[in-house]
C-alpha atoms as a PDB file:
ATOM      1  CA  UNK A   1      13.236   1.883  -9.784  1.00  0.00           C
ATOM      2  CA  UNK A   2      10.592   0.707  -7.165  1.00  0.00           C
ATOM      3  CA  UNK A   3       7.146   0.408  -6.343  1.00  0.00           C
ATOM      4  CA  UNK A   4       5.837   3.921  -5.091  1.00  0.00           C
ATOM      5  CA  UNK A   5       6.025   3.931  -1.283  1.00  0.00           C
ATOM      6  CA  UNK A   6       2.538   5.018  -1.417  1.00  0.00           C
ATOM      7  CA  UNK A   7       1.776   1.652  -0.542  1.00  0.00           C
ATOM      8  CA  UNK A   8       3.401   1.054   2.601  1.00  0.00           C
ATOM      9  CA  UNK A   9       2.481   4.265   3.660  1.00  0.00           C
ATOM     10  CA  UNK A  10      -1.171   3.536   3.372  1.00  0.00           C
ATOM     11  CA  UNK A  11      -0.928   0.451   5.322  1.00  0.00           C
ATOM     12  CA  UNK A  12       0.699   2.011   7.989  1.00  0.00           C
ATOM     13  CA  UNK A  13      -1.772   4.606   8.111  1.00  0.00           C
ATOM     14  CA  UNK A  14      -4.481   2.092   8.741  1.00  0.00           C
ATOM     15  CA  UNK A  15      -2.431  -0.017  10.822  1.00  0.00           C
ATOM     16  CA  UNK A  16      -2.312   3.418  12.910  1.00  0.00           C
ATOM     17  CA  UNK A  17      -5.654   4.200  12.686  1.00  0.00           C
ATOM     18  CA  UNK A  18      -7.024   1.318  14.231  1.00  0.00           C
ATOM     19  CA  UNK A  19      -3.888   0.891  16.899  1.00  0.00           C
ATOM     20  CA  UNK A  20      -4.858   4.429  17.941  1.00  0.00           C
ATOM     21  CA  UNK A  21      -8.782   4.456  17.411  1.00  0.00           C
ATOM     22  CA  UNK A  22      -9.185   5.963  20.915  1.00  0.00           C
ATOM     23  CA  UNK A  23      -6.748   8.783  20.230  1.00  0.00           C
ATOM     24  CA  UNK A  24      -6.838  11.192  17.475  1.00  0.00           C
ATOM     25  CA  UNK A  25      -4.972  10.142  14.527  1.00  0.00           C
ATOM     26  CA  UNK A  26      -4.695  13.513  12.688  1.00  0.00           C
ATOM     27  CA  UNK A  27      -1.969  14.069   9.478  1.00  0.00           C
ATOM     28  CA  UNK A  28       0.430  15.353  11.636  1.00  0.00           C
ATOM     29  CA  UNK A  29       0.511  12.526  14.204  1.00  0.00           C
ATOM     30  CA  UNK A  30       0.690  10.000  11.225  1.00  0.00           C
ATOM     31  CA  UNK A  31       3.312  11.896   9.492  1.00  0.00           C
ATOM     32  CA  UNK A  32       4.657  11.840  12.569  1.00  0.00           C
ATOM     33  CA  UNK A  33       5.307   7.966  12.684  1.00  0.00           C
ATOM     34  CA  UNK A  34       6.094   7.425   9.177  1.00  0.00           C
ATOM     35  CA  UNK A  35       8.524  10.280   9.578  1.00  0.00           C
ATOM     36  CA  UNK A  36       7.365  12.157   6.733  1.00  0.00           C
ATOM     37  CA  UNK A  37       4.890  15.593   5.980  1.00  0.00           C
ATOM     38  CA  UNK A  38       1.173  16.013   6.739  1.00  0.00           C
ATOM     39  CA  UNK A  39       0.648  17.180   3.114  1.00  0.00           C
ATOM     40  CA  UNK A  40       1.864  13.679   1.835  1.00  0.00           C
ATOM     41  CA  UNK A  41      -0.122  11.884   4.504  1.00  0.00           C
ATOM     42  CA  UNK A  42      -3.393  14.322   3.420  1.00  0.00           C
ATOM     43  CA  UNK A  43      -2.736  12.850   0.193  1.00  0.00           C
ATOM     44  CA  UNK A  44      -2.849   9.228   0.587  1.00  0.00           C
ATOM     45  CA  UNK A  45      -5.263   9.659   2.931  1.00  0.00           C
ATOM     46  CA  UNK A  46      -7.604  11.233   0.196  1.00  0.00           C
ATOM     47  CA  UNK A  47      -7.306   8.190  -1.849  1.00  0.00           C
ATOM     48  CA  UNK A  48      -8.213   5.846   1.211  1.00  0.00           C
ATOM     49  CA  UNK A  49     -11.057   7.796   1.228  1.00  0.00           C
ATOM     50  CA  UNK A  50     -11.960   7.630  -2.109  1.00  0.00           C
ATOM     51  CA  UNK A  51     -11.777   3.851  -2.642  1.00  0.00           C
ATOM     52  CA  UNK A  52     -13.819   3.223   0.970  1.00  0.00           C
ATOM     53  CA  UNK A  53     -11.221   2.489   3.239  1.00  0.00           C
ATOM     54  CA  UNK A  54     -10.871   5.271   5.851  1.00  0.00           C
ATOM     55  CA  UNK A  55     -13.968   7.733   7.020  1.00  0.00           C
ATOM     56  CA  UNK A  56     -12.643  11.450   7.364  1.00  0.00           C
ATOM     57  CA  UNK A  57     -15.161  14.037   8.694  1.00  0.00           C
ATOM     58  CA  UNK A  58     -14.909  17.623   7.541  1.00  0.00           C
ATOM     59  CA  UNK A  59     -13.659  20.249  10.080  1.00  0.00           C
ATOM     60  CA  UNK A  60     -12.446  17.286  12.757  1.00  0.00           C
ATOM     61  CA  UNK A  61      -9.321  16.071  13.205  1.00  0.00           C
ATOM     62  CA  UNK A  62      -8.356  12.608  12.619  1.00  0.00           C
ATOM     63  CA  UNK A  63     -10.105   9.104  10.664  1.00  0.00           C
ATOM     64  CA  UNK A  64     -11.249   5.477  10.880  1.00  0.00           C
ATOM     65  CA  UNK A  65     -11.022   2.715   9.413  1.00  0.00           C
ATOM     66  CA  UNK A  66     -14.211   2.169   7.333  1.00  0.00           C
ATOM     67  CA  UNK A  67     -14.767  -0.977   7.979  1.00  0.00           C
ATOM     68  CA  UNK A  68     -12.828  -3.475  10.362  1.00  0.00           C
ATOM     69  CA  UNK A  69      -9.170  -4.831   9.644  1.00  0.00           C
ATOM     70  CA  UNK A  70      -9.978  -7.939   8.796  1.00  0.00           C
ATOM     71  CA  UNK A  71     -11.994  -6.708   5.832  1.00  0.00           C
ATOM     72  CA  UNK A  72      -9.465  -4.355   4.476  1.00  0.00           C
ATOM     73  CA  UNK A  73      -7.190  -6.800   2.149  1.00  0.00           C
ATOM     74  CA  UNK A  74      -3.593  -5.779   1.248  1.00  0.00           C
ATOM     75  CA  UNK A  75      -4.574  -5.748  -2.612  1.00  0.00           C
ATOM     76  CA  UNK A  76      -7.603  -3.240  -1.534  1.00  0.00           C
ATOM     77  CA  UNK A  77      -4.578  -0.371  -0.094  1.00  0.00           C
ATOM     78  CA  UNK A  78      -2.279  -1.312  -3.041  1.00  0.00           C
ATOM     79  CA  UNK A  79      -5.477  -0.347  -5.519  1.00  0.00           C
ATOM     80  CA  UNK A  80      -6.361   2.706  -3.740  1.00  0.00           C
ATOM     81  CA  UNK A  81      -2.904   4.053  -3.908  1.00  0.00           C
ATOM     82  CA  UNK A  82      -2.903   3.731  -7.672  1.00  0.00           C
ATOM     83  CA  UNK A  83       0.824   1.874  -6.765  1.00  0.00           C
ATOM     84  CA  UNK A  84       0.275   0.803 -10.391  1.00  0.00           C
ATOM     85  CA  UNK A  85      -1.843   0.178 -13.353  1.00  0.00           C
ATOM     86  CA  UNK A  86      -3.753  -2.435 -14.505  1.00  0.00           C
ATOM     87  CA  UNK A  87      -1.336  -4.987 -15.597  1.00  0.00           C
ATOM     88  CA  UNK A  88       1.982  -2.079 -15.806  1.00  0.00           C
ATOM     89  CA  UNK A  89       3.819  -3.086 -12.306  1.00  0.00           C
ATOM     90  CA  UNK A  90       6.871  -3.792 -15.029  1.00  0.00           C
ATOM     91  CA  UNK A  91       7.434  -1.202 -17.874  1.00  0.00           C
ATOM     92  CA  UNK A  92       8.699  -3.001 -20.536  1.00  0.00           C
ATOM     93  CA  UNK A  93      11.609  -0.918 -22.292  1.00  0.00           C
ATOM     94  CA  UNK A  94      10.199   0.699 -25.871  1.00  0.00           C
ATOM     95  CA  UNK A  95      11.696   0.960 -29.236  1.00  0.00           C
ATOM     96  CA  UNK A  96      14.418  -1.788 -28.708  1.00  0.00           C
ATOM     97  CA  UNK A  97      16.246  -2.122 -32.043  1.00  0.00           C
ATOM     98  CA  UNK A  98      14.298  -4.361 -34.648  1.00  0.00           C
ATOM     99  CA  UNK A  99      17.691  -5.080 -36.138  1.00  0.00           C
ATOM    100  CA  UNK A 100      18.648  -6.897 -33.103  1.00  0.00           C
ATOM    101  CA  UNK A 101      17.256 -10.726 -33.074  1.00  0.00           C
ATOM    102  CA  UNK A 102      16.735  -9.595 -29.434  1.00  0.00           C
ATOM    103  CA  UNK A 103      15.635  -6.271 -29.826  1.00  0.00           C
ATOM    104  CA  UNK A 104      13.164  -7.674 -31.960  1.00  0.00           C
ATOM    105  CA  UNK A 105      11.568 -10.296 -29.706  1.00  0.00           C
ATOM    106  CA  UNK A 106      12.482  -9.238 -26.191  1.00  0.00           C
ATOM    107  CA  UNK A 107       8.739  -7.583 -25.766  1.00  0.00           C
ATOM    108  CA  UNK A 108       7.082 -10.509 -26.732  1.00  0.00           C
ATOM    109  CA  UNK A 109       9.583 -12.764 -24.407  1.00  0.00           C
ATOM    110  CA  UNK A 110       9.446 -11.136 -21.354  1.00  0.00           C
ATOM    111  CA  UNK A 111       5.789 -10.243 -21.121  1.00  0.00           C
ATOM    112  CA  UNK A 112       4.098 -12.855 -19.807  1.00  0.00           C
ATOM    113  CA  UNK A 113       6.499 -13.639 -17.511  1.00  0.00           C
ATOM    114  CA  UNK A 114       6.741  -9.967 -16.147  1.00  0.00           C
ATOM    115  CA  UNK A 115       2.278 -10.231 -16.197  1.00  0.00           C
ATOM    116  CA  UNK A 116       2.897 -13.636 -13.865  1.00  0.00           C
ATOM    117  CA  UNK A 117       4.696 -11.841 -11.663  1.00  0.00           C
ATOM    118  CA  UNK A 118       2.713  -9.359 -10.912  1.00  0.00           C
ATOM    119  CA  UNK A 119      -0.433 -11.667 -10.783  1.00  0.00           C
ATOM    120  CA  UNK A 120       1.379 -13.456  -8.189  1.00  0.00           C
ATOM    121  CA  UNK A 121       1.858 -10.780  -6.104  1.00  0.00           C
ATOM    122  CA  UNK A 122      -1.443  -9.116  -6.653  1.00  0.00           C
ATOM    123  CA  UNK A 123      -2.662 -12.789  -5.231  1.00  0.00           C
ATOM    124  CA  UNK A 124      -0.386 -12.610  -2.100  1.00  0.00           C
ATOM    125  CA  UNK A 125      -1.829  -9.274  -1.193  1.00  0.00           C
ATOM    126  CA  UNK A 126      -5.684 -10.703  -1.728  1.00  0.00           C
ATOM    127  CA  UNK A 127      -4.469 -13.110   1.590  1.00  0.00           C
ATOM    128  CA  UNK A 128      -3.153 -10.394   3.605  1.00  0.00           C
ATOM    129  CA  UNK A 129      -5.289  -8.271   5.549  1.00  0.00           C
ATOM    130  CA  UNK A 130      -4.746  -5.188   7.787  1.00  0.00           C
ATOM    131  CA  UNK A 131      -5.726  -7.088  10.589  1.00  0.00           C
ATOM    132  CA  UNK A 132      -2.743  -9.501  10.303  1.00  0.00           C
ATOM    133  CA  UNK A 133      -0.555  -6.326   9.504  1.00  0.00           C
ATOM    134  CA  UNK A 134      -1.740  -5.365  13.062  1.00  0.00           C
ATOM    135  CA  UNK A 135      -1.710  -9.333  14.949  1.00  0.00           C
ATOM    136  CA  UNK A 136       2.117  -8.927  13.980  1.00  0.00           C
ATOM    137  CA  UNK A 137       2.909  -5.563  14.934  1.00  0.00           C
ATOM    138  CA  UNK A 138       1.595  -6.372  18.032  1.00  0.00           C
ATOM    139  CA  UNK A 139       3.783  -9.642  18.166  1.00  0.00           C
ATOM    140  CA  UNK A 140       6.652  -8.022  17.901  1.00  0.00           C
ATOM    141  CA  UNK A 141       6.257  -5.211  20.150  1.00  0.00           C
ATOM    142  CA  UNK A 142       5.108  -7.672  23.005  1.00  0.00           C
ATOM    143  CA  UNK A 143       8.181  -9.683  21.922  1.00  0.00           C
ATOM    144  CA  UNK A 144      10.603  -6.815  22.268  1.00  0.00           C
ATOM    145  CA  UNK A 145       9.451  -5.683  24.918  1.00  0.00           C
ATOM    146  CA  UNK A 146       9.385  -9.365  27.131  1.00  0.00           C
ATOM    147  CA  UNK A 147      13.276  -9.700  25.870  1.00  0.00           C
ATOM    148  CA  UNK A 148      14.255  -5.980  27.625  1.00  0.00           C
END
């Protein structure tokens, strides 16, 4: 099982978005470069919207960014997405057999080190913005393209 890809879609959306802010970043050109459909893009695009990310005018082809990249965290995409509840990036099997010394106490064990987890990575995003997404997608193309 893994984290919904609705994630690194969104962050290559904006990453798009502000790479091409003179062009006209409709759904189909961003499906387009994450190799997917327009009705998928539509959709994560509507929850960029939502949570204040991206700025989508009615009738027009193509977005913004909302506000600049370095004040759209990592954490911020990963919330609008709805990746995950609250405190639920690990599902925690249910109905283990209370018979079972482990079965019995596995919940309990696991728990709080599952809810570390994904406070640690929650805190990794917070440091991360779309900005540095960009700095180092811009690295490497300058990179592979001074090594051809």
């Amino acid at each position: 099982m893994q984290i919904s890809s609705r994630f690194t879609v969104g962050v290559h959306i904006l990453a798009l978005l502000e790479i091409n802010k003179k062009g006209v970043s409709s759904s189909e050109f961003l499906a387009g470069s994450v190799n997917t459909n327009p009705t998928l893009i539509r959709k994560i695009m509507g929850m960029l919207k939502r949570n204040g990310l991206i700025e989508v005018q009615p009738g027009i082809a193509g977005a913004k960014l909302a506000k600049p990249p370095s004040a759209i965290r990592l954490i911020d995409v990963y919330k609008a997405v709805a990746v995950v509840k609250e405190q639920e990036l690990f599902s925690v099997h249910e109905n283990p057999l209370r018979d079972c010394p482990v079965g019995r106490n596995i919940q309990d064990s696991i728990t709080p080190v599952l809810s570390s987890a994904q406070t640690a990575l929650e805190k990794e995003l917070e440091n991360v913005t779309i900005e540095d997404i960009i700095k180092d997608i811009e690295q490497k193309e300058k990179d592979m393209t001074s090594s051809s």
